[in-house]
C-alpha atoms as a PDB file:
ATOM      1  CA  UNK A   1       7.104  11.180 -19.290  1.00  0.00           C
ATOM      2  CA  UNK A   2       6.825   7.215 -20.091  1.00  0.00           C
ATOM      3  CA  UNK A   3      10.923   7.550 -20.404  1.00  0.00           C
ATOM      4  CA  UNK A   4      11.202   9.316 -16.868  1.00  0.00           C
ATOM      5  CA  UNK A   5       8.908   6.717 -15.250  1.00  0.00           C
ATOM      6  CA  UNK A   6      11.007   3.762 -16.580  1.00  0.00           C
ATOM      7  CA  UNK A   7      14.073   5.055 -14.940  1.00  0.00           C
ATOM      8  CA  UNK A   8      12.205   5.722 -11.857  1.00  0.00           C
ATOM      9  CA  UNK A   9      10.752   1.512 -11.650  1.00  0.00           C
ATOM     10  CA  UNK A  10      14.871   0.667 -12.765  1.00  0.00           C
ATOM     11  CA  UNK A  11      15.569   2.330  -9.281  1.00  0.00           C
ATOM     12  CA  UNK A  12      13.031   0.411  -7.167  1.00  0.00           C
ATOM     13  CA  UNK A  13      13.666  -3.010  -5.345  1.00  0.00           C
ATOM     14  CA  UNK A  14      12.176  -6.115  -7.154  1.00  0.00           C
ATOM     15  CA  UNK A  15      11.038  -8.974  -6.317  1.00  0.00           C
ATOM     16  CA  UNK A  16      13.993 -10.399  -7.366  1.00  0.00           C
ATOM     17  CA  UNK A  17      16.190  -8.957  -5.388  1.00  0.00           C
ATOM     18  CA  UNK A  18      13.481 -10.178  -2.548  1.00  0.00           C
ATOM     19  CA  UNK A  19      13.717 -13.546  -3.075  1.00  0.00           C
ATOM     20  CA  UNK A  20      17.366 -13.314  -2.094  1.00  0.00           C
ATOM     21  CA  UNK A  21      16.878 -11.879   1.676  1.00  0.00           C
ATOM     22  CA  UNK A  22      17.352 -15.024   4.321  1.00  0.00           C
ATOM     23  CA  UNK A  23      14.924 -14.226   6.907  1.00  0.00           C
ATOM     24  CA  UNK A  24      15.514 -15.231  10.425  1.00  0.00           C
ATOM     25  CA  UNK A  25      12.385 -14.466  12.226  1.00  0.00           C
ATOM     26  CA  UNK A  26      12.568 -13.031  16.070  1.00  0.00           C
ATOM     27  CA  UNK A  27       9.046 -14.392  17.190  1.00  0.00           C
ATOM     28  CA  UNK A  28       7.991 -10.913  18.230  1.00  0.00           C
ATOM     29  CA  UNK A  29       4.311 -10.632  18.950  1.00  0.00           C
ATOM     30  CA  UNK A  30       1.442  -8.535  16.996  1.00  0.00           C
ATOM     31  CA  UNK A  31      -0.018  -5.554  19.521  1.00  0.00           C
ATOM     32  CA  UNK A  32      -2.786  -3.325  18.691  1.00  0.00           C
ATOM     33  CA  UNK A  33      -1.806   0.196  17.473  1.00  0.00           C
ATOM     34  CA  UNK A  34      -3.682   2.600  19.993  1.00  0.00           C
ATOM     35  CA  UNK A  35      -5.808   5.160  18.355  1.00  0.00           C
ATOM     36  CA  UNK A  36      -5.135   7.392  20.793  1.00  0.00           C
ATOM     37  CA  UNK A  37      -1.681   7.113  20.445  1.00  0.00           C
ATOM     38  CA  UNK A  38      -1.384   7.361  16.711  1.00  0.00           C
ATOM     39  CA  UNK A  39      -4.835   7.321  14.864  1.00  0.00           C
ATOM     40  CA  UNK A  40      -5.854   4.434  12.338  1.00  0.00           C
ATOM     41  CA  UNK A  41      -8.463   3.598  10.418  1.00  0.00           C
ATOM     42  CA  UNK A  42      -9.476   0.963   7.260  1.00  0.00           C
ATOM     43  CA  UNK A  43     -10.029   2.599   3.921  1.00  0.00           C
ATOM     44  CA  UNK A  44     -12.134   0.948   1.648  1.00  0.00           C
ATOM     45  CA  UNK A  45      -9.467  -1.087   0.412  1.00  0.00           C
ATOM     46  CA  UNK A  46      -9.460  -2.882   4.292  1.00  0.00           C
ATOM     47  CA  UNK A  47     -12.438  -3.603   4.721  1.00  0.00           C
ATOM     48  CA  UNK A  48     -11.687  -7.731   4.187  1.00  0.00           C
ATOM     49  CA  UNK A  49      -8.704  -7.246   7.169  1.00  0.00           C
ATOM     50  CA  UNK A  50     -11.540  -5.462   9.224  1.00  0.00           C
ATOM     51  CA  UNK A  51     -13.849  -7.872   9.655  1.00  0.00           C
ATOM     52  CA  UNK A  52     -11.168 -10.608  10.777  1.00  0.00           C
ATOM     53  CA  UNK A  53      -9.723  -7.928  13.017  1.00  0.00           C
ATOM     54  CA  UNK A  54     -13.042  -6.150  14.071  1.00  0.00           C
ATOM     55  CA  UNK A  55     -11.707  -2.870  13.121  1.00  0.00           C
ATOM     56  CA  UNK A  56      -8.340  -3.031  15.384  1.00  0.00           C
ATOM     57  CA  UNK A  57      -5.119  -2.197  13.392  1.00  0.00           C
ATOM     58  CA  UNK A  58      -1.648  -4.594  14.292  1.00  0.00           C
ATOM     59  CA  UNK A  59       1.448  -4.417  13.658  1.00  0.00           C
ATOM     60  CA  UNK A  60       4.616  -6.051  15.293  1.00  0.00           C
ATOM     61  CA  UNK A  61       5.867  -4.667  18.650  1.00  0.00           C
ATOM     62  CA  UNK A  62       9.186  -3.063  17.499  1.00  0.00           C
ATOM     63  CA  UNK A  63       7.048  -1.280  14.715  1.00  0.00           C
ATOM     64  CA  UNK A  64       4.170   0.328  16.990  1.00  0.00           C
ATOM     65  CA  UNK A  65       7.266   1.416  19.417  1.00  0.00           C
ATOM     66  CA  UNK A  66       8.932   3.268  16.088  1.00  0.00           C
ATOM     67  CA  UNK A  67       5.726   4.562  15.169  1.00  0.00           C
ATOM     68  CA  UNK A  68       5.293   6.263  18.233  1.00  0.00           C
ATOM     69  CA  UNK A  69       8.735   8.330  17.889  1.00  0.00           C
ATOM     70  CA  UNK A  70       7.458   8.738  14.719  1.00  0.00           C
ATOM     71  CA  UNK A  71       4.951  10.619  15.796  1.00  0.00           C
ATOM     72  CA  UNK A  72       6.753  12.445  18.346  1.00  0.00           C
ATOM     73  CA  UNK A  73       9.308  13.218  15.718  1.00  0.00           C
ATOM     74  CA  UNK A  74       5.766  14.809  13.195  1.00  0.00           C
ATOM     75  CA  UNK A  75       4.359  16.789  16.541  1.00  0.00           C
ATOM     76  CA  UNK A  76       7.979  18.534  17.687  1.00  0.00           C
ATOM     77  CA  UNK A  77       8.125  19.512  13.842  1.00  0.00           C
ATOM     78  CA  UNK A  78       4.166  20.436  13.598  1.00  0.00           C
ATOM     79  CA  UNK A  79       1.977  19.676  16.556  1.00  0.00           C
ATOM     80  CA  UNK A  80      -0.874  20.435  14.416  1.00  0.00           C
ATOM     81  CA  UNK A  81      -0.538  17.381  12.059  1.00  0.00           C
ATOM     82  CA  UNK A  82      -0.430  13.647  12.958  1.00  0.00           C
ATOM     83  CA  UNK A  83       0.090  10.221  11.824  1.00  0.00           C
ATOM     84  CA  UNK A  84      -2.214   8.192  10.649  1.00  0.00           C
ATOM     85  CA  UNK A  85      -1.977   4.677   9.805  1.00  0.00           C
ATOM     86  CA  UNK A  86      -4.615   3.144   6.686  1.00  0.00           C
ATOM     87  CA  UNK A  87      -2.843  -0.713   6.874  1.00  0.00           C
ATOM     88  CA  UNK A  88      -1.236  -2.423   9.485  1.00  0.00           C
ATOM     89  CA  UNK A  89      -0.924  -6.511   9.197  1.00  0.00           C
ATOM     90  CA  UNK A  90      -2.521  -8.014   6.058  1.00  0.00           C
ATOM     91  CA  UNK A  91      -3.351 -11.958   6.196  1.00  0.00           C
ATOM     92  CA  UNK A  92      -1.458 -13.985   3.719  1.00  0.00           C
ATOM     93  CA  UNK A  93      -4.838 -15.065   2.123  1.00  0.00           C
ATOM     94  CA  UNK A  94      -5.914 -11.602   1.516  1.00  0.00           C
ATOM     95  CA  UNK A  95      -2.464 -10.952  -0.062  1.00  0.00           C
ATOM     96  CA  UNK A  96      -2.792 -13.879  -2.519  1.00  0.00           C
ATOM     97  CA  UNK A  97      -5.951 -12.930  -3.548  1.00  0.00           C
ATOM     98  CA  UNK A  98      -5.218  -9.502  -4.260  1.00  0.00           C
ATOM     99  CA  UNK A  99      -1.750 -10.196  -6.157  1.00  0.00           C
ATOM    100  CA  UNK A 100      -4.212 -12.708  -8.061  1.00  0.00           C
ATOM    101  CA  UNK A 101      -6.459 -10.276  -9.136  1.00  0.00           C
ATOM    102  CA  UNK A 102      -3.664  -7.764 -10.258  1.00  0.00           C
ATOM    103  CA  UNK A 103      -1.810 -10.699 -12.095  1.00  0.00           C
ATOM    104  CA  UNK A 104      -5.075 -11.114 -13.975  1.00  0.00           C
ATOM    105  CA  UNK A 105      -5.212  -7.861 -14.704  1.00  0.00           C
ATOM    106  CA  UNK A 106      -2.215  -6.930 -15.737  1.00  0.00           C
ATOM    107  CA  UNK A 107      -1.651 -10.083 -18.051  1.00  0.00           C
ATOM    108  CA  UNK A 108      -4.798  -9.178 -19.763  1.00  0.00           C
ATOM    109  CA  UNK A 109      -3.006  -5.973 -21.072  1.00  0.00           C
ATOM    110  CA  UNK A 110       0.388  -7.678 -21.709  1.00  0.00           C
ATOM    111  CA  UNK A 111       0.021 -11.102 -22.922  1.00  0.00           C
ATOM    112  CA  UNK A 112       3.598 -11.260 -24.747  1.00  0.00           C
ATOM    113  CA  UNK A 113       4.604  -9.946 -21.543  1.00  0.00           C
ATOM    114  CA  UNK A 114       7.616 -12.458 -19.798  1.00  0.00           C
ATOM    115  CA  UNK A 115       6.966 -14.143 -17.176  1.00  0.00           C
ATOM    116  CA  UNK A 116       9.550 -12.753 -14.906  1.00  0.00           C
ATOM    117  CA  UNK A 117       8.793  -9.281 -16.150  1.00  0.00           C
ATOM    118  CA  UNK A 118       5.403  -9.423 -15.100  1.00  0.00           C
ATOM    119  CA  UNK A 119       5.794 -10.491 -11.563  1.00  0.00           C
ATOM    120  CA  UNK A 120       7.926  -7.065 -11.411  1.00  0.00           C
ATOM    121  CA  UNK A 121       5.519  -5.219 -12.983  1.00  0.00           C
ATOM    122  CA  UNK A 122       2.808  -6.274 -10.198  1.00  0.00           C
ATOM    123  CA  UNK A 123       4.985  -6.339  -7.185  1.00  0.00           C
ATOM    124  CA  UNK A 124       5.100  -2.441  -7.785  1.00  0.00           C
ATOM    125  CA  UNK A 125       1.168  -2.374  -7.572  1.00  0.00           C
ATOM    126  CA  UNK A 126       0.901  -5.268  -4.862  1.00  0.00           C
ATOM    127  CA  UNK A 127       4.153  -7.691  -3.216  1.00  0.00           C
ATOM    128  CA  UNK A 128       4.284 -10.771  -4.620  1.00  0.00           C
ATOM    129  CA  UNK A 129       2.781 -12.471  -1.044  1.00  0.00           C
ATOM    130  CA  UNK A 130       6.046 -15.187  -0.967  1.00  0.00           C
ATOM    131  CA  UNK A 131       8.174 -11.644   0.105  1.00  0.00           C
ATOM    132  CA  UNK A 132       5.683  -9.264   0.791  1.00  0.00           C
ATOM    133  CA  UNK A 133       6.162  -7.294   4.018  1.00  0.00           C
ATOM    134  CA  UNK A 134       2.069  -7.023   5.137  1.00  0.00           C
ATOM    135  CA  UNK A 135       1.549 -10.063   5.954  1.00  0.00           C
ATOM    136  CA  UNK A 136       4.907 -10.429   8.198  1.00  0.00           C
ATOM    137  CA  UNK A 137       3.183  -7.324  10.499  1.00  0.00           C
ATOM    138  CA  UNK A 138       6.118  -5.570   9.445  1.00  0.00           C
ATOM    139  CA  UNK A 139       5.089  -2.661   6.730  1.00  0.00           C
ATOM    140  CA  UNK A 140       2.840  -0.003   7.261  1.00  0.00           C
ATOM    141  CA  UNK A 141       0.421   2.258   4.984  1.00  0.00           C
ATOM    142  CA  UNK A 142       0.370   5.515   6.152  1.00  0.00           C
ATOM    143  CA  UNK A 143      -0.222   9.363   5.581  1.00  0.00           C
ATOM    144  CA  UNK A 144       0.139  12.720   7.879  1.00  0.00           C
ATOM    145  CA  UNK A 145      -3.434  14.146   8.631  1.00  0.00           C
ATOM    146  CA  UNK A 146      -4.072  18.069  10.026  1.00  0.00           C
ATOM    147  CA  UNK A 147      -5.521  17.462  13.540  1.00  0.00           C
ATOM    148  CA  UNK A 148      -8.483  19.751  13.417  1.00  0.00           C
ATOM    149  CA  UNK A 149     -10.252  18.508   9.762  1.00  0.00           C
ATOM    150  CA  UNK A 150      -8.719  15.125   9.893  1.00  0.00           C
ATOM    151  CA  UNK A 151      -8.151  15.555   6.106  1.00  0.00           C
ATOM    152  CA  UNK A 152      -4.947  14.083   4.741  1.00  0.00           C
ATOM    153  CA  UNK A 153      -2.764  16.593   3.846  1.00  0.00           C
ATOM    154  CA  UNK A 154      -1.582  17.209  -0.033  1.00  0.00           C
ATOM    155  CA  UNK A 155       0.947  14.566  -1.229  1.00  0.00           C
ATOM    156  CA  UNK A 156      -0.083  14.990  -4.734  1.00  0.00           C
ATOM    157  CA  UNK A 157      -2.586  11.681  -5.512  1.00  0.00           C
ATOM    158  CA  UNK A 158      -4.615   9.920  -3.138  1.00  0.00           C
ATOM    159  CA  UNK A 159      -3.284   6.901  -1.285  1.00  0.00           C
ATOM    160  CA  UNK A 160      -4.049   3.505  -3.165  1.00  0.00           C
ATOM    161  CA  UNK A 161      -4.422   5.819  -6.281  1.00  0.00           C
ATOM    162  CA  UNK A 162      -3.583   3.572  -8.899  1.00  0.00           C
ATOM    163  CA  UNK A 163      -5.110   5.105 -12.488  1.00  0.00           C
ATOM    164  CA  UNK A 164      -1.532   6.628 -12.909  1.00  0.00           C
ATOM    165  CA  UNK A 165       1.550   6.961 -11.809  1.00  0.00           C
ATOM    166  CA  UNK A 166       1.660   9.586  -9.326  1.00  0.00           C
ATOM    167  CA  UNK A 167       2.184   7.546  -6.474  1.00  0.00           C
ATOM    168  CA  UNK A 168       5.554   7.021  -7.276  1.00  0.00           C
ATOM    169  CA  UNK A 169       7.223   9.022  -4.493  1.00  0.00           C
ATOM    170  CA  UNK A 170       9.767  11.317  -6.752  1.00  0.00           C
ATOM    171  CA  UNK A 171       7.121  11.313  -9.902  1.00  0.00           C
ATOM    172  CA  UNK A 172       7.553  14.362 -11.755  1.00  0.00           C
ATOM    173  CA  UNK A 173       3.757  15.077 -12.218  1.00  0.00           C
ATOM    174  CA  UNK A 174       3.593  16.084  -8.727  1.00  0.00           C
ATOM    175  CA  UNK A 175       3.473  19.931  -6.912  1.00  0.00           C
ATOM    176  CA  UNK A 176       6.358  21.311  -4.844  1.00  0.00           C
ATOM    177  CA  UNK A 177       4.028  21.580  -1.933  1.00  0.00           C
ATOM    178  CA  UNK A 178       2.987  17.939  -2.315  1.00  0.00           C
ATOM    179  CA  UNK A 179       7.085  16.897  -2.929  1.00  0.00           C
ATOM    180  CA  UNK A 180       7.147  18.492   0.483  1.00  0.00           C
ATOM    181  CA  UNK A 181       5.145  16.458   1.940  1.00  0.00           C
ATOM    182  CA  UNK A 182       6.039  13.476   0.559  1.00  0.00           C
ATOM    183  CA  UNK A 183       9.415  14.161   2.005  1.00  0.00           C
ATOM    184  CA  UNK A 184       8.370  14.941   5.302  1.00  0.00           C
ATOM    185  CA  UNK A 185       6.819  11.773   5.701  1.00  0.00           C
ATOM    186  CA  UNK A 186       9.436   9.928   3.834  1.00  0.00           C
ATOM    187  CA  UNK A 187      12.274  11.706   6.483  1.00  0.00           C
ATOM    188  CA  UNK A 188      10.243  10.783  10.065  1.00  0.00           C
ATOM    189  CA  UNK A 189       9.618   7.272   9.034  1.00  0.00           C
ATOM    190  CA  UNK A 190      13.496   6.585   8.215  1.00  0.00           C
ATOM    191  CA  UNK A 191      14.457   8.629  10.878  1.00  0.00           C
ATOM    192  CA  UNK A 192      12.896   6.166  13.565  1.00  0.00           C
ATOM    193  CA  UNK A 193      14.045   2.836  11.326  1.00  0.00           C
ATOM    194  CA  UNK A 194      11.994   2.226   8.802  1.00  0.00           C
ATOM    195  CA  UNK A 195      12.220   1.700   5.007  1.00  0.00           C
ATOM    196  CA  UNK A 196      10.788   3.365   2.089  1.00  0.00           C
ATOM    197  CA  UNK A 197       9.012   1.842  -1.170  1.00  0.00           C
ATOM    198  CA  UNK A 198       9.664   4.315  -3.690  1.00  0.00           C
ATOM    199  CA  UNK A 199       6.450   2.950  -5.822  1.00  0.00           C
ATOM    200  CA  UNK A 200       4.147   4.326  -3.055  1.00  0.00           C
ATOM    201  CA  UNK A 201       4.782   7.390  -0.837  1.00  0.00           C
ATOM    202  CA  UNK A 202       2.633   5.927   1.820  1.00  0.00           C
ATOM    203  CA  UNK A 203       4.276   2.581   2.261  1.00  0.00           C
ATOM    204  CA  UNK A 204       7.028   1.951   4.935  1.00  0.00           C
ATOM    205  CA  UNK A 205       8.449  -1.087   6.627  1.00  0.00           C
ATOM    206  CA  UNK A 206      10.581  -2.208   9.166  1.00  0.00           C
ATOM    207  CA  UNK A 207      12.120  -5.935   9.927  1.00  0.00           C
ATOM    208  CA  UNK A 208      10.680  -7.465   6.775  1.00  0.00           C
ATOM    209  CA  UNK A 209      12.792  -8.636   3.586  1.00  0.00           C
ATOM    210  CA  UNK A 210      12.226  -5.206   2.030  1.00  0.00           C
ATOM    211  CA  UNK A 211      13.246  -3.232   5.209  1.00  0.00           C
ATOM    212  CA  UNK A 212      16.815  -5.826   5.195  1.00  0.00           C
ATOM    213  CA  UNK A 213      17.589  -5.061   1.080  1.00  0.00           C
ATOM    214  CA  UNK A 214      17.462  -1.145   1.894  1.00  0.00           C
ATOM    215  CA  UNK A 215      19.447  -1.282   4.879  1.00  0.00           C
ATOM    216  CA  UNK A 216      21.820  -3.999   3.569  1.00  0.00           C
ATOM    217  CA  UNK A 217      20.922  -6.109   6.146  1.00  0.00           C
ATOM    218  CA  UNK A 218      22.295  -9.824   6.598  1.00  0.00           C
ATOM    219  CA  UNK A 219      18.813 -11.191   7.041  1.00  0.00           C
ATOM    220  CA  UNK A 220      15.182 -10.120   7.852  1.00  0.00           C
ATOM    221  CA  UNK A 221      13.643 -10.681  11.486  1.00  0.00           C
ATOM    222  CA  UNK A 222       9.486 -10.702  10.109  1.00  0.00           C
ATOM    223  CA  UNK A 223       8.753 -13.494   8.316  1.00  0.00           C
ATOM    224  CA  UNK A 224       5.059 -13.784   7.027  1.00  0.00           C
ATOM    225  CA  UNK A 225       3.159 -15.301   9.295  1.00  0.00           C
ATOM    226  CA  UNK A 226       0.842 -18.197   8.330  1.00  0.00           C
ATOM    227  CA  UNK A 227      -2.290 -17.490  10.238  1.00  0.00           C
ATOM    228  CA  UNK A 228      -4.161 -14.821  12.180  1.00  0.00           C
ATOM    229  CA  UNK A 229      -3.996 -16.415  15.619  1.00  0.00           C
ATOM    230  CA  UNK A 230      -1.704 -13.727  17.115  1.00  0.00           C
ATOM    231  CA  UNK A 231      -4.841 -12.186  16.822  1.00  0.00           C
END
């Protein structure tokens, strides 16, 4: 299983290959993703962006306009499921402090680890903030919900479920059903633009530096923006 894993993280984009993408950035305003339009909500995990947001979710214009076909796309398929959105925009602070506390972390259980090698090993868990697409309003947590219990639907471990590997969107640990799902998700979001991270099945992003490696773009339009006054 280790073996199958390791092929899987040879497959995903690294930071590396981040620090690469020229990034032109458009200027485009953050706008409030209506929860009446497509639901949203803070997990636990949120709760610093909440209180500098007071609970509203933002993301850049172009990104709440494809999340809205998005969610068209979901309700033609299956009008009783919907999107629902866990992160929007992530300050840059709260993104340094939480690839901090990973670093930590993850040096504690590989000290002879390089360098280089362990910057890739945490950008899986959390972006390295320099090229991370949160903080440019850009990327987007998010998982399909079933209208009427407003449970997430099976996609095989829960979102921000780090204790193994299941995240990782084609892990082989994982249930047809939840495959499924994964795929379903995976298939509306690039259908209306955006890009997948294969390391979690929940994240997506369009316009940042990620969004411009998978789509062999000549340059992102997000860069990460320095403060929360668009706010």
């Amino acid at each position: 299983m280790k073996d199958l894993y390791s092929e899987l993280e040879k497959k995903m984009v690294r930071y590396q290959d981040l620090l690469k993408i020229k990034v032109k950035d458009c200027q485009e305003n953050l706008v409030i993703i209506d929860n009446n339009i497509i639901p949203n909500n803070y997990l636990k995990n949120g709760e610093e962006m909440k209180k500098i947001t007071g609970g509203k979710m933002y993301v850049r214009k172009q990104v709440y306009e494809r999340l809205i076909k998005a969610q068209n796309k979901l309700q033609r398929l299956n009008n009783k499921y919907s999107l629902f959105v866990t992160y929007g925009y992530r300050s840059l602070k709260i993104q340094r402090k939480r690839f901090r506390y990973i670093l930590k972390k993850i040096r504690r259980k590989n000290k002879d680890l390089p360098q280089t090698e362990l910057y890739e090993a945490v950008h899986r868990m959390i972006a390295v903030p320099e090229v991370s697409g949160h903080p440019t309003g850009g990327a987007v947590d998010i998982v399909i919900i079933n209208q009427k219990t407003k449970k997430i639907i099976d996609f095989g471990s829960k979102i921000y479920g780090y204790s193994n590997k299941k995240h990782y969107v084609f892990s082989p640990e994982v249930k047809n059903n939840a495959k499924e799902n994964r795929l379903l998700l995976r298939n509306i979001m690039m259908e209306t633009g955006f890009a997948p991270f294969d390391g979690e099945w929940w994240h997506f992003s369009y316009g940042d530096r990620e969004w411009s490696f998978y789509y062999k773009k000549s340059f992102a339009i997000y860069n990460q923006l320095l403060d929360d006054r668009s706010i």
